[in-house]
PDB file of N, CA and C in Angstrom:
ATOM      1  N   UNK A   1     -15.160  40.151  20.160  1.00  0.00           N
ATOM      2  CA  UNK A   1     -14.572  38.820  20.163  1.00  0.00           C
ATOM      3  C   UNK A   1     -15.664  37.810  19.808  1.00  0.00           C
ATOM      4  N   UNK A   2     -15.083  36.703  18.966  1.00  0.00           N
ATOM      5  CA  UNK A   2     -16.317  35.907  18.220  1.00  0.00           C
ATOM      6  C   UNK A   2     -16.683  35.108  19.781  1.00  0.00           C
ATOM      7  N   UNK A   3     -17.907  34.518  19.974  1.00  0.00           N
ATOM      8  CA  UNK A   3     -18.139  33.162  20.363  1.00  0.00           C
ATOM      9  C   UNK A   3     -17.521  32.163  20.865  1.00  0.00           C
ATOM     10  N   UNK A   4     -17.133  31.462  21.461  1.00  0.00           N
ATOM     11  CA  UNK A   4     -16.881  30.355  21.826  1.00  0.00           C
ATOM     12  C   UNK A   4     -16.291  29.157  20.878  1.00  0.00           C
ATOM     13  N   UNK A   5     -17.903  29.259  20.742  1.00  0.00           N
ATOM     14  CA  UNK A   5     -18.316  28.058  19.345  1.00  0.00           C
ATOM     15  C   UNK A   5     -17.526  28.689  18.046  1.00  0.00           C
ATOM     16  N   UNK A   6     -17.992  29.906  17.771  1.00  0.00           N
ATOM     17  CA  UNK A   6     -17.430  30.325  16.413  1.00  0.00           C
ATOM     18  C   UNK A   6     -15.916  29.833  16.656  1.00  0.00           C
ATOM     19  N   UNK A   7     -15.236  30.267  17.738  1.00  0.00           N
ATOM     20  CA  UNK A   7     -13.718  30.462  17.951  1.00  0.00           C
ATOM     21  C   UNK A   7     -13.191  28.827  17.573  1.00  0.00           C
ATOM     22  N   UNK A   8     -14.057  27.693  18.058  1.00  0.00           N
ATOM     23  CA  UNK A   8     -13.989  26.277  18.150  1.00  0.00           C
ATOM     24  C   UNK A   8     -13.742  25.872  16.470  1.00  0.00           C
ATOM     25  N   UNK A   9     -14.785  26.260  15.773  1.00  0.00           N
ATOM     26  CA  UNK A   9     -15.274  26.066  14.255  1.00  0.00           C
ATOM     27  C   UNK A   9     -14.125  26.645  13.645  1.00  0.00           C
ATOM     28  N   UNK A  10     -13.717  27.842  13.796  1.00  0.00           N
ATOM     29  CA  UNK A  10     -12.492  28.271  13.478  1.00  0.00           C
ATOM     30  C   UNK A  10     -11.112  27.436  13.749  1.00  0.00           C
ATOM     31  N   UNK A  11     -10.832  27.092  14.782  1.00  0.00           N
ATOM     32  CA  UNK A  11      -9.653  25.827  15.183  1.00  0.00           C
ATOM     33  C   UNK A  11     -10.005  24.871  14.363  1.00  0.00           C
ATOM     34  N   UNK A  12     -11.193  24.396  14.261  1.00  0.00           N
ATOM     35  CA  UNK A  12     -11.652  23.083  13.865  1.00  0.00           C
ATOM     36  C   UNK A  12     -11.157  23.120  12.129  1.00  0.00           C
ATOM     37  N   UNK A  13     -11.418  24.184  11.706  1.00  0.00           N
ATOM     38  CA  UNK A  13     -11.066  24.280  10.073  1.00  0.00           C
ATOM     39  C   UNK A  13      -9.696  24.377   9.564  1.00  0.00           C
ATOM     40  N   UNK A  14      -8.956  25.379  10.699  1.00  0.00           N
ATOM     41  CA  UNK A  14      -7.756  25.467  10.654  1.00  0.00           C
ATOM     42  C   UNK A  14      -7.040  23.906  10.846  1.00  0.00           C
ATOM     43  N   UNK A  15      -7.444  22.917  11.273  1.00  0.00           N
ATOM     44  CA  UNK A  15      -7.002  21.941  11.764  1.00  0.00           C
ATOM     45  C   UNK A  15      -6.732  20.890  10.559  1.00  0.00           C
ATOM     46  N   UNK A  16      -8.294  20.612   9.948  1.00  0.00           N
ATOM     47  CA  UNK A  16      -8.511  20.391   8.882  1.00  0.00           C
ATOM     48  C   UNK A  16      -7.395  20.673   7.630  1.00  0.00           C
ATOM     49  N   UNK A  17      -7.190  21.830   7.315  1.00  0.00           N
ATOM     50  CA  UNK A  17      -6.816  22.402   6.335  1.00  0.00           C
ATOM     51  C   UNK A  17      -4.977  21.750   6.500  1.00  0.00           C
ATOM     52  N   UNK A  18      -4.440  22.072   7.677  1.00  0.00           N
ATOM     53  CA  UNK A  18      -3.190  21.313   7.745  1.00  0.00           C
ATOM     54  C   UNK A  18      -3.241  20.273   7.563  1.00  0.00           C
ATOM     55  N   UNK A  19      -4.122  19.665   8.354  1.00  0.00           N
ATOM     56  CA  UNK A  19      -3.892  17.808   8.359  1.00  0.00           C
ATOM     57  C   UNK A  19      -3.973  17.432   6.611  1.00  0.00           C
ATOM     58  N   UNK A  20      -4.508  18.422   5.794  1.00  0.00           N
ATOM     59  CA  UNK A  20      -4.772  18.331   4.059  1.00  0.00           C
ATOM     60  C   UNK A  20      -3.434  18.674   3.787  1.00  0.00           C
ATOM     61  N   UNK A  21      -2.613  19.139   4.124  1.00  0.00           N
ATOM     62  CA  UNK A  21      -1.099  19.701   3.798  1.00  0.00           C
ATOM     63  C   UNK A  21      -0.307  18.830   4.363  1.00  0.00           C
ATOM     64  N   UNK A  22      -0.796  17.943   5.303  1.00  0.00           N
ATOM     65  CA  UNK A  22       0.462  16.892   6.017  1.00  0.00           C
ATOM     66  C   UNK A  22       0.959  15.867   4.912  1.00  0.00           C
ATOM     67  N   UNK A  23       0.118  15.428   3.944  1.00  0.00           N
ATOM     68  CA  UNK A  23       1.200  14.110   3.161  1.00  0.00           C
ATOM     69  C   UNK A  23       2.402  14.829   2.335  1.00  0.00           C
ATOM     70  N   UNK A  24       1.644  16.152   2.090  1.00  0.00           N
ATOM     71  CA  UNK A  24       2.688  17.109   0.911  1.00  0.00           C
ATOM     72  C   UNK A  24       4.244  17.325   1.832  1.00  0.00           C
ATOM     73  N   UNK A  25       3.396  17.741   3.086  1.00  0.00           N
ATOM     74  CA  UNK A  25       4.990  18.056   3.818  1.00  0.00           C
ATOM     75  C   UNK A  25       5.970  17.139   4.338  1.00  0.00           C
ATOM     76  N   UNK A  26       5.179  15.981   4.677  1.00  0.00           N
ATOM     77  CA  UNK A  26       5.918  14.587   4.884  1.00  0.00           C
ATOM     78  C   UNK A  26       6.800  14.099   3.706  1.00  0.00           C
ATOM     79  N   UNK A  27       6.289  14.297   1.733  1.00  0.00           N
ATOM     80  CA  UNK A  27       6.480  14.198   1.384  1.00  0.00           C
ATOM     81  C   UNK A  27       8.164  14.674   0.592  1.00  0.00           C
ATOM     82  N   UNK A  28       7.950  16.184   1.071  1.00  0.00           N
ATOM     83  CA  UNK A  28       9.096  17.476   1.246  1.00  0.00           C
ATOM     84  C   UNK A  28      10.230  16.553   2.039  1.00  0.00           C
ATOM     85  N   UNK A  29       9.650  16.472   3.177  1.00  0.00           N
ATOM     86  CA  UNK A  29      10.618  15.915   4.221  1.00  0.00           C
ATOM     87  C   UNK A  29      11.166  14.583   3.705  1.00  0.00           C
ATOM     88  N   UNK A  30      10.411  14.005   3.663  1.00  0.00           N
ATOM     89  CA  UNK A  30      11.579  12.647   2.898  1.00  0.00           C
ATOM     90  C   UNK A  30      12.198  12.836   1.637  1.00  0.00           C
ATOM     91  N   UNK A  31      11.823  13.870   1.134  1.00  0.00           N
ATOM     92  CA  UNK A  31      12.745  14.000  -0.037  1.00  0.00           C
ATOM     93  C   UNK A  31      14.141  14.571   0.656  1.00  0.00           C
ATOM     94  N   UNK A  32      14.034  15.413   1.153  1.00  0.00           N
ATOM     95  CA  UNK A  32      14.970  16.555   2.038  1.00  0.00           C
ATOM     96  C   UNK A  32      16.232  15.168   3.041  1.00  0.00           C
ATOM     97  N   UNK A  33      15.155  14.280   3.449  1.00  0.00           N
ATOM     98  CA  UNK A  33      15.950  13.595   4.512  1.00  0.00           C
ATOM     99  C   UNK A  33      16.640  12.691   3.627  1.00  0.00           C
ATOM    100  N   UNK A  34      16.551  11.590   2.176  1.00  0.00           N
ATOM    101  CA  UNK A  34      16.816  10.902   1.386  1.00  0.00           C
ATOM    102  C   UNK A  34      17.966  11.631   0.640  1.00  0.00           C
ATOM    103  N   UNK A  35      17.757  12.784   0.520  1.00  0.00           N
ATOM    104  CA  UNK A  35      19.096  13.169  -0.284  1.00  0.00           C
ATOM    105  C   UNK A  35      20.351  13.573   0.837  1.00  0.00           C
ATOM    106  N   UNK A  36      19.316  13.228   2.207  1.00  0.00           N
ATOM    107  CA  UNK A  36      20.825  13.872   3.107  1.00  0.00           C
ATOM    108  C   UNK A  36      21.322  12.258   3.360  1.00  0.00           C
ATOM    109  N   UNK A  37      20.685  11.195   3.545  1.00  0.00           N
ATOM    110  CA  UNK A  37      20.425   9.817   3.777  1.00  0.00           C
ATOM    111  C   UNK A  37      21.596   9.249   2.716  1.00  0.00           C
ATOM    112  N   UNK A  38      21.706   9.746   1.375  1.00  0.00           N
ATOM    113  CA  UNK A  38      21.830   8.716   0.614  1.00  0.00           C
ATOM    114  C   UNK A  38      23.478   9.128  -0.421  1.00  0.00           C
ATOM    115  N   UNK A  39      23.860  10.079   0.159  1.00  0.00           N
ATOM    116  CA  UNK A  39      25.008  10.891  -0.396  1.00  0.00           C
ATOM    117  C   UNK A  39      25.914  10.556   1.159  1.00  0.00           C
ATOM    118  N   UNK A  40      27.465  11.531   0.630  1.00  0.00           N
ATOM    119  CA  UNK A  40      28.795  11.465   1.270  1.00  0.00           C
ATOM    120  C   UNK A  40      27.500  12.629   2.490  1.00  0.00           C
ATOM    121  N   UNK A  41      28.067  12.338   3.843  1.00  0.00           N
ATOM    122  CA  UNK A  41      27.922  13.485   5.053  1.00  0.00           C
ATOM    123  C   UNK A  41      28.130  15.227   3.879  1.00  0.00           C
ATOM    124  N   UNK A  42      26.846  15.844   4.672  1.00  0.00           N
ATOM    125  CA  UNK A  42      27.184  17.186   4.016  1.00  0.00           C
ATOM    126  C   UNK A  42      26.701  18.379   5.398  1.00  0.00           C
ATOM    127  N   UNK A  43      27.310  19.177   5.487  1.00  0.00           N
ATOM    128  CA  UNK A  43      26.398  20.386   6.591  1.00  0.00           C
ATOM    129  C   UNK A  43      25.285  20.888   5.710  1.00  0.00           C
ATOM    130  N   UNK A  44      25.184  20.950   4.849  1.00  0.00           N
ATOM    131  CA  UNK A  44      23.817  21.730   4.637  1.00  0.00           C
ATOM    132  C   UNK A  44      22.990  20.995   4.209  1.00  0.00           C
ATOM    133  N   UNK A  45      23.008  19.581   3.584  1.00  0.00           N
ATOM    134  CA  UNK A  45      22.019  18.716   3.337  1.00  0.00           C
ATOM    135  C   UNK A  45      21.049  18.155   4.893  1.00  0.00           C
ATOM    136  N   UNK A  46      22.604  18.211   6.033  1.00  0.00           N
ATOM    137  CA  UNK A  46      21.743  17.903   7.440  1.00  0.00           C
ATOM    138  C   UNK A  46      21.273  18.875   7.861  1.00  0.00           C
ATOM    139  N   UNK A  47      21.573  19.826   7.801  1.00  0.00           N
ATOM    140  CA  UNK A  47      20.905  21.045   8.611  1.00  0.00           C
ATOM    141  C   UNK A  47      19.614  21.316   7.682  1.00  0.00           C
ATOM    142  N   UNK A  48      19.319  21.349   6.330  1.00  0.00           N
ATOM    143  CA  UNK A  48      18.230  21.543   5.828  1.00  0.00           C
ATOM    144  C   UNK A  48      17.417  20.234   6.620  1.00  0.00           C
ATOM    145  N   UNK A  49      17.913  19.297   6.425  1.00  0.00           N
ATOM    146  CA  UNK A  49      17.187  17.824   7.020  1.00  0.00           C
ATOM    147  C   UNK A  49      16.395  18.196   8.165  1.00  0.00           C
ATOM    148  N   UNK A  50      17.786  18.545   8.955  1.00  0.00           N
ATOM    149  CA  UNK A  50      17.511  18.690  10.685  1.00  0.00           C
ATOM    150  C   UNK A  50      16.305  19.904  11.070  1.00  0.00           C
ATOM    151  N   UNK A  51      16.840  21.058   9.736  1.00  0.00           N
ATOM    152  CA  UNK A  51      15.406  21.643   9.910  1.00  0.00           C
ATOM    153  C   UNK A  51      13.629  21.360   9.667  1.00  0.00           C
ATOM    154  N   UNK A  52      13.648  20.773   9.116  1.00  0.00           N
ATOM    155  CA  UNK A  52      12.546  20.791   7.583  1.00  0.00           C
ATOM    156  C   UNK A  52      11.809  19.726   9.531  1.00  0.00           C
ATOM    157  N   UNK A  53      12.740  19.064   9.348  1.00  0.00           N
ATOM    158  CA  UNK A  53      12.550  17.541  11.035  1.00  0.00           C
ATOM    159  C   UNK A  53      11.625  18.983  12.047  1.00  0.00           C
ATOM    160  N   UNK A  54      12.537  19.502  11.985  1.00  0.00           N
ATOM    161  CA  UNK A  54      12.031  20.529  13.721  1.00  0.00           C
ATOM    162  C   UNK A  54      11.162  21.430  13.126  1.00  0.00           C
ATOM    163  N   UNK A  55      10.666  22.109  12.164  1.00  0.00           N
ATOM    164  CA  UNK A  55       9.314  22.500  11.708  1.00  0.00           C
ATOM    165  C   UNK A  55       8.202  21.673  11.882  1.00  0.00           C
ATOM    166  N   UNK A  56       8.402  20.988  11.683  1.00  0.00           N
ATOM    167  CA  UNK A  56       7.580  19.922  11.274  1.00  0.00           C
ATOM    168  C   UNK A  56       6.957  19.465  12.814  1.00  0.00           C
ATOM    169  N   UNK A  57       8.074  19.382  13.416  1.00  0.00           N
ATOM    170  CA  UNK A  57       7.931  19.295  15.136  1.00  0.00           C
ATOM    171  C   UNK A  57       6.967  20.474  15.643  1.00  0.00           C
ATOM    172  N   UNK A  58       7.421  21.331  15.461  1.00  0.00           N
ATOM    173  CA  UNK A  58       6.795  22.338  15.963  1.00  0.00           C
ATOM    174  C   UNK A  58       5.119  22.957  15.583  1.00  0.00           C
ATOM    175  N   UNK A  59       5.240  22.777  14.082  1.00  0.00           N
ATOM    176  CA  UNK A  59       4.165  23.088  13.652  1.00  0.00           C
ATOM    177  C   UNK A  59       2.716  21.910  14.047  1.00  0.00           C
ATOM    178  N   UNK A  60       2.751  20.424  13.663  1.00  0.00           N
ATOM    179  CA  UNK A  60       2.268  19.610  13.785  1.00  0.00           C
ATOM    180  C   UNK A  60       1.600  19.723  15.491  1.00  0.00           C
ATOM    181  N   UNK A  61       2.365  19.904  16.852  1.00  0.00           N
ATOM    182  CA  UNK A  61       2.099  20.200  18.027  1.00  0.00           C
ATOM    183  C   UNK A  61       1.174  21.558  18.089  1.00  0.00           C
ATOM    184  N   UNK A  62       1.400  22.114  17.274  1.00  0.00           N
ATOM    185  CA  UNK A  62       0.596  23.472  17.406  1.00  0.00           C
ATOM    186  C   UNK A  62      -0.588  23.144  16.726  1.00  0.00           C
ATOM    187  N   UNK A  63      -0.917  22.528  15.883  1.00  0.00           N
ATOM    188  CA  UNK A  63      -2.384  21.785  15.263  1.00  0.00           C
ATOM    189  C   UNK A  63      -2.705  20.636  16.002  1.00  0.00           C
ATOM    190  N   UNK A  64      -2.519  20.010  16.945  1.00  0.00           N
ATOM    191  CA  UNK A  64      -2.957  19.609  17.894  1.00  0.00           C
ATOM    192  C   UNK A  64      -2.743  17.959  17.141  1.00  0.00           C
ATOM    193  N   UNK A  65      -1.356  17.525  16.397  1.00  0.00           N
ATOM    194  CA  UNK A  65      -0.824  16.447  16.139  1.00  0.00           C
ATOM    195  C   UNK A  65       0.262  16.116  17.149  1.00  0.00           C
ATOM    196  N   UNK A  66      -0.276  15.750  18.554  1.00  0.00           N
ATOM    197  CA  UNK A  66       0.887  15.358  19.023  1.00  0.00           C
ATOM    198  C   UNK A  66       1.827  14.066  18.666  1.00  0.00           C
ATOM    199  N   UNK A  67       1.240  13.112  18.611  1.00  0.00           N
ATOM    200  CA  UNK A  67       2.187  12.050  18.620  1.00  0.00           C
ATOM    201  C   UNK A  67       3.131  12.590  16.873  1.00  0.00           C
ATOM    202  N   UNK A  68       2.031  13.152  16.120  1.00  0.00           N
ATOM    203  CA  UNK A  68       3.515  13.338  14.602  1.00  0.00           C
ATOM    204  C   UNK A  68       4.071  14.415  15.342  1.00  0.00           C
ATOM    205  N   UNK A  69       3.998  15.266  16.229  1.00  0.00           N
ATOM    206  CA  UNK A  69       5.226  16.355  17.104  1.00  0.00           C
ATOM    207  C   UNK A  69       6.230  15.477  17.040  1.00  0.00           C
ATOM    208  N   UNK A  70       5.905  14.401  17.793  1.00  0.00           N
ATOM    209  CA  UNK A  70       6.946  13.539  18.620  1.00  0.00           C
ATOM    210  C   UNK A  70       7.473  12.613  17.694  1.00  0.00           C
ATOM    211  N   UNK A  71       6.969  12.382  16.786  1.00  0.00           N
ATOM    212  CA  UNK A  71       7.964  11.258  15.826  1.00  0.00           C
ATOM    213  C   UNK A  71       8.861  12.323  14.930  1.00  0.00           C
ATOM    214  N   UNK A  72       8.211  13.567  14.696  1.00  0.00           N
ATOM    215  CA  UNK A  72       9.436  14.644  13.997  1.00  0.00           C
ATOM    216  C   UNK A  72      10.434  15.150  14.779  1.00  0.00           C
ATOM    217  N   UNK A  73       9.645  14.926  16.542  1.00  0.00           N
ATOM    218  CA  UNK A  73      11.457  15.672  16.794  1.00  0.00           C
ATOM    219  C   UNK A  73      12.224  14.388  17.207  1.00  0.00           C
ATOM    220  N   UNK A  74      11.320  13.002  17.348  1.00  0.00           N
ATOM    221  CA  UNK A  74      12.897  12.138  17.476  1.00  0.00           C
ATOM    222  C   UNK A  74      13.566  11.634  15.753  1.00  0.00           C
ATOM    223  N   UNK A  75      13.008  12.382  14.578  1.00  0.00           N
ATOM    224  CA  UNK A  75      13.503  12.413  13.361  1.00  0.00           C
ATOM    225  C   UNK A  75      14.609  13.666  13.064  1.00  0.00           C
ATOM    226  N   UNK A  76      14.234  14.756  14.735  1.00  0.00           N
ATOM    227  CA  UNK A  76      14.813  15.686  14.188  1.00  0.00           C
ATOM    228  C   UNK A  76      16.525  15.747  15.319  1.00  0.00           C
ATOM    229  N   UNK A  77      16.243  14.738  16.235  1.00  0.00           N
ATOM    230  CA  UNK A  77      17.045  14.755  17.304  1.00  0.00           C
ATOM    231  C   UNK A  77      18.199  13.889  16.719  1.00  0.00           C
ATOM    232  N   UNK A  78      17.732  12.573  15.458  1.00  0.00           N
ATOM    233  CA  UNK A  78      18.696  11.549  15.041  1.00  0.00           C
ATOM    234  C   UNK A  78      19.474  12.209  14.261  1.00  0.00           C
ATOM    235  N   UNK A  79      18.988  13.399  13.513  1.00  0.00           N
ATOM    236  CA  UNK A  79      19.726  14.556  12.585  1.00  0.00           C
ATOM    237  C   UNK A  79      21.162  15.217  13.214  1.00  0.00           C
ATOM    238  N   UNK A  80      19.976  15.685  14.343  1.00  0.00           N
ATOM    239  CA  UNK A  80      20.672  16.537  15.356  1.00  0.00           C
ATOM    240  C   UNK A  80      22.282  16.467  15.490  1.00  0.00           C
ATOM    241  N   UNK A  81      22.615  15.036  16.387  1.00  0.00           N
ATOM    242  CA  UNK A  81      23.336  14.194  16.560  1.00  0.00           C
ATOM    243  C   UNK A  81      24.530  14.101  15.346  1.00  0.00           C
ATOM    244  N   UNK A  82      23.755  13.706  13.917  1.00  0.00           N
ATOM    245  CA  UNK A  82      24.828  13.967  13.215  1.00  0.00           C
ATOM    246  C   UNK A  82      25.133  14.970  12.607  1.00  0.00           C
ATOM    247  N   UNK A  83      24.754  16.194  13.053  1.00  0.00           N
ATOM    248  CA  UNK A  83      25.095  17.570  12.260  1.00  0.00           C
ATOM    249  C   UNK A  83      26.287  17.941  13.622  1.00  0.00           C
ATOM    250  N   UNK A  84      25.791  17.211  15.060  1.00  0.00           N
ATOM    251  CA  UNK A  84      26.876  18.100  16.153  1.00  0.00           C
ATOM    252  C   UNK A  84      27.937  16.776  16.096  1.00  0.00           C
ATOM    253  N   UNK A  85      27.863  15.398  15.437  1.00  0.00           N
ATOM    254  CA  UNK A  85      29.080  14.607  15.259  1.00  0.00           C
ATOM    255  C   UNK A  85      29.593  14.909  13.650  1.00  0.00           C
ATOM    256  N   UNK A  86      29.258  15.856  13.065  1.00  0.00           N
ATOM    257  CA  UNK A  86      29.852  16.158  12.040  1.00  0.00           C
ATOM    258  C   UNK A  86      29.746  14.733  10.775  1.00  0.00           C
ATOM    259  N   UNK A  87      29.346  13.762  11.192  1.00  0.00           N
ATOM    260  CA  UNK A  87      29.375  12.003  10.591  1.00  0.00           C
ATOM    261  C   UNK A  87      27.817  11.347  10.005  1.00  0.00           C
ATOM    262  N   UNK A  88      27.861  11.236   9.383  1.00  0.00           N
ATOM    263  CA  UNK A  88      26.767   9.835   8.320  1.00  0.00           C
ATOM    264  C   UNK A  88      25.721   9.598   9.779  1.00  0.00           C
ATOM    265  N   UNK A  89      24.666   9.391   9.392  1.00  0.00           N
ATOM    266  CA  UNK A  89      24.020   8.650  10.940  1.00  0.00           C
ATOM    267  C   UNK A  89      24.850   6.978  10.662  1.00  0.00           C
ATOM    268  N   UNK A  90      24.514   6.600  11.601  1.00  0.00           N
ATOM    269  CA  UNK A  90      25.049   5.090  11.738  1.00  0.00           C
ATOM    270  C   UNK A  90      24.133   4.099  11.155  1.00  0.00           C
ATOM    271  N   UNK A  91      24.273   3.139  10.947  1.00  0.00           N
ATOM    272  CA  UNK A  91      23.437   2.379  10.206  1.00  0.00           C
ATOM    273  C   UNK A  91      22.246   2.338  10.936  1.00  0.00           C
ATOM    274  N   UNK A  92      22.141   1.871  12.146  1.00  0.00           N
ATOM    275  CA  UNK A  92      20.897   1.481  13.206  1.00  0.00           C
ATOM    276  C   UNK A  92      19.796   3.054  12.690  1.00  0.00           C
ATOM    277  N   UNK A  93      20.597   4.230  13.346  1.00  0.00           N
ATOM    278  CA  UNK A  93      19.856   5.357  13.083  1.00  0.00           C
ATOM    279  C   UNK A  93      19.711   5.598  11.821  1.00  0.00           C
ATOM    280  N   UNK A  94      20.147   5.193  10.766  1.00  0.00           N
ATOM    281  CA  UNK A  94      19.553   5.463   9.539  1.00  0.00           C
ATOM    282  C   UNK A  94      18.369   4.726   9.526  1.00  0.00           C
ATOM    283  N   UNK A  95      18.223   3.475  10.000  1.00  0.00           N
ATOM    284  CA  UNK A  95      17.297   2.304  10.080  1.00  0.00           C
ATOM    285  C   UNK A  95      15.851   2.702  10.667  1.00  0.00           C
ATOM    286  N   UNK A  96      16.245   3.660  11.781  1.00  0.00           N
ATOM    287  CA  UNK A  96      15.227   4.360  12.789  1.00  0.00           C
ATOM    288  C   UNK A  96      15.059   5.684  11.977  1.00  0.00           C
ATOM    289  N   UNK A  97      15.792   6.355  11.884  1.00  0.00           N
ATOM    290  CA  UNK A  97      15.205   7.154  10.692  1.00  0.00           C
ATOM    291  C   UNK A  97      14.323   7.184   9.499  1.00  0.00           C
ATOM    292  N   UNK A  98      14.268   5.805   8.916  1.00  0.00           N
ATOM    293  CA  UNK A  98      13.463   5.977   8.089  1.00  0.00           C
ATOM    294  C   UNK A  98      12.241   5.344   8.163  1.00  0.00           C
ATOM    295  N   UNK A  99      12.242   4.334   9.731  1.00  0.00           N
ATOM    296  CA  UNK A  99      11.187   3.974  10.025  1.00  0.00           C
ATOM    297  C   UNK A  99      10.186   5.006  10.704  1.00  0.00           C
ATOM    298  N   UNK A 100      10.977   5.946  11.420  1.00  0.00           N
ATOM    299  CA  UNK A 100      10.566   7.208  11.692  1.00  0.00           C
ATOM    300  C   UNK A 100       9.527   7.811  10.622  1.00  0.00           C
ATOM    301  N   UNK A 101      10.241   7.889   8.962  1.00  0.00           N
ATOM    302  CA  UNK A 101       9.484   8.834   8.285  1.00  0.00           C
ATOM    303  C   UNK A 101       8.301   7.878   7.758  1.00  0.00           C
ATOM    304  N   UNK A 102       8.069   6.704   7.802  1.00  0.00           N
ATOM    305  CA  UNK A 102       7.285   5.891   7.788  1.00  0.00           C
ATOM    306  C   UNK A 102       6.508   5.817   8.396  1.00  0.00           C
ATOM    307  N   UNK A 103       6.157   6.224   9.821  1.00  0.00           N
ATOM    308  CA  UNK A 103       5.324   5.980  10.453  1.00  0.00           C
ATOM    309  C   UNK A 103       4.822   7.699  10.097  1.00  0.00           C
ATOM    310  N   UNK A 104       5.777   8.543   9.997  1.00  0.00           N
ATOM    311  CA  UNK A 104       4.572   9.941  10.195  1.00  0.00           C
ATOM    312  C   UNK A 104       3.632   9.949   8.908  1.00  0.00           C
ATOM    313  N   UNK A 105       4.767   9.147   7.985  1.00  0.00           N
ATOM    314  CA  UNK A 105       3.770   9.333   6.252  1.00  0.00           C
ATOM    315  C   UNK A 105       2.088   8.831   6.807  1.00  0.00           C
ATOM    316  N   UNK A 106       2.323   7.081   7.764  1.00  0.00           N
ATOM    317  CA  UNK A 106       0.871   6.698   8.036  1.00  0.00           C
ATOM    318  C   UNK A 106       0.222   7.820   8.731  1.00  0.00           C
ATOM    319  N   UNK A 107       0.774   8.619   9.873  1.00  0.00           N
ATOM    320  CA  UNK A 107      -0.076   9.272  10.452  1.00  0.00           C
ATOM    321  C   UNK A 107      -0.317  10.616   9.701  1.00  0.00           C
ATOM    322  N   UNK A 108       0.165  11.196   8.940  1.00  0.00           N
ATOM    323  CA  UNK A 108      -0.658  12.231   7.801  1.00  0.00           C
ATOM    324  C   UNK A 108      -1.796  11.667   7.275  1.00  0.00           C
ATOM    325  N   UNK A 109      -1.331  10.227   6.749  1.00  0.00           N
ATOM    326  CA  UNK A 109      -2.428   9.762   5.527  1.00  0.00           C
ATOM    327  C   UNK A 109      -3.440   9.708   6.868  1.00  0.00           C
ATOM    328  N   UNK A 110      -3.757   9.353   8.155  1.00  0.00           N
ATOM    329  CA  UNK A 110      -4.705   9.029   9.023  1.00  0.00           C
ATOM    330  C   UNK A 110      -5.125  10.287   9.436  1.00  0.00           C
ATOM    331  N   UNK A 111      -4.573  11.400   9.463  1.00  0.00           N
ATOM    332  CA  UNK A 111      -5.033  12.791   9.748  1.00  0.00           C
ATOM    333  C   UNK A 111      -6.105  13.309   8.773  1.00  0.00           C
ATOM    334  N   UNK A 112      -5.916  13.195   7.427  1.00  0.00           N
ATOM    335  CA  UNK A 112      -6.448  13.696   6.721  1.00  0.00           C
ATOM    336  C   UNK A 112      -7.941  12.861   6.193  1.00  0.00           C
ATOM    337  N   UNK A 113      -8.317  11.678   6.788  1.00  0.00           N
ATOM    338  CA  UNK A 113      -9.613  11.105   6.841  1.00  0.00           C
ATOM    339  C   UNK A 113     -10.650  11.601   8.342  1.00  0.00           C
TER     340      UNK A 113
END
């Protein structure tokens, strides 16, 4: 088993290397969320949405991005909502939705400096 330190340097690069992949995937994601955003209600445009949201959740927490955890799963919870009401988000939550993907775009671009 490596070191300590080695094991640290290792996290530390791995960390790196995502936070270099975060604008691309933010980028994915608002494309993904804009075409579910901007068309008639669809199930698979939200559920791709709602997914692409809860990856994003999940993965980001596991690289040690908590607060973008937490702005993807309340991006992925506003989804949520309208994939189990079958309906459009509402205007407000579209509103919060995309201020949502706004703020994670800043916190990628701030990860990766």
């Amino acid at each position: 088993m490596p070191p300590p330190d080695e094991i640290e340097l290792q996290l530390a690069e791995l960390r790196r290397g995502y936070a270099k992949q975060l604008p691309e995937k933010i980028q994915r994601i608002e494309a993904t969320c804009e075409a579910f955003f901007s068309q008639a209600w669809d199930e698979e445009r939200c559920t791709t949405a709602c997914r692409s949201a809860h990856s994003l959740a999940g993965s980001s927490g596991t690289y040690g991005f908590g607060d973008l955890g937490k702005a993807a799963k309340g991006l992925e919870l506003l989804i949520k909502a309208s994939l189990e009401r079958r309906a459009a988000l509402a205007p407000a939550e579209l509103d919060q939705a995309r201020k949502g993907l706004a703020t994670m775009k800043e916190m990628a671009a701030a990860a990766r400096v």
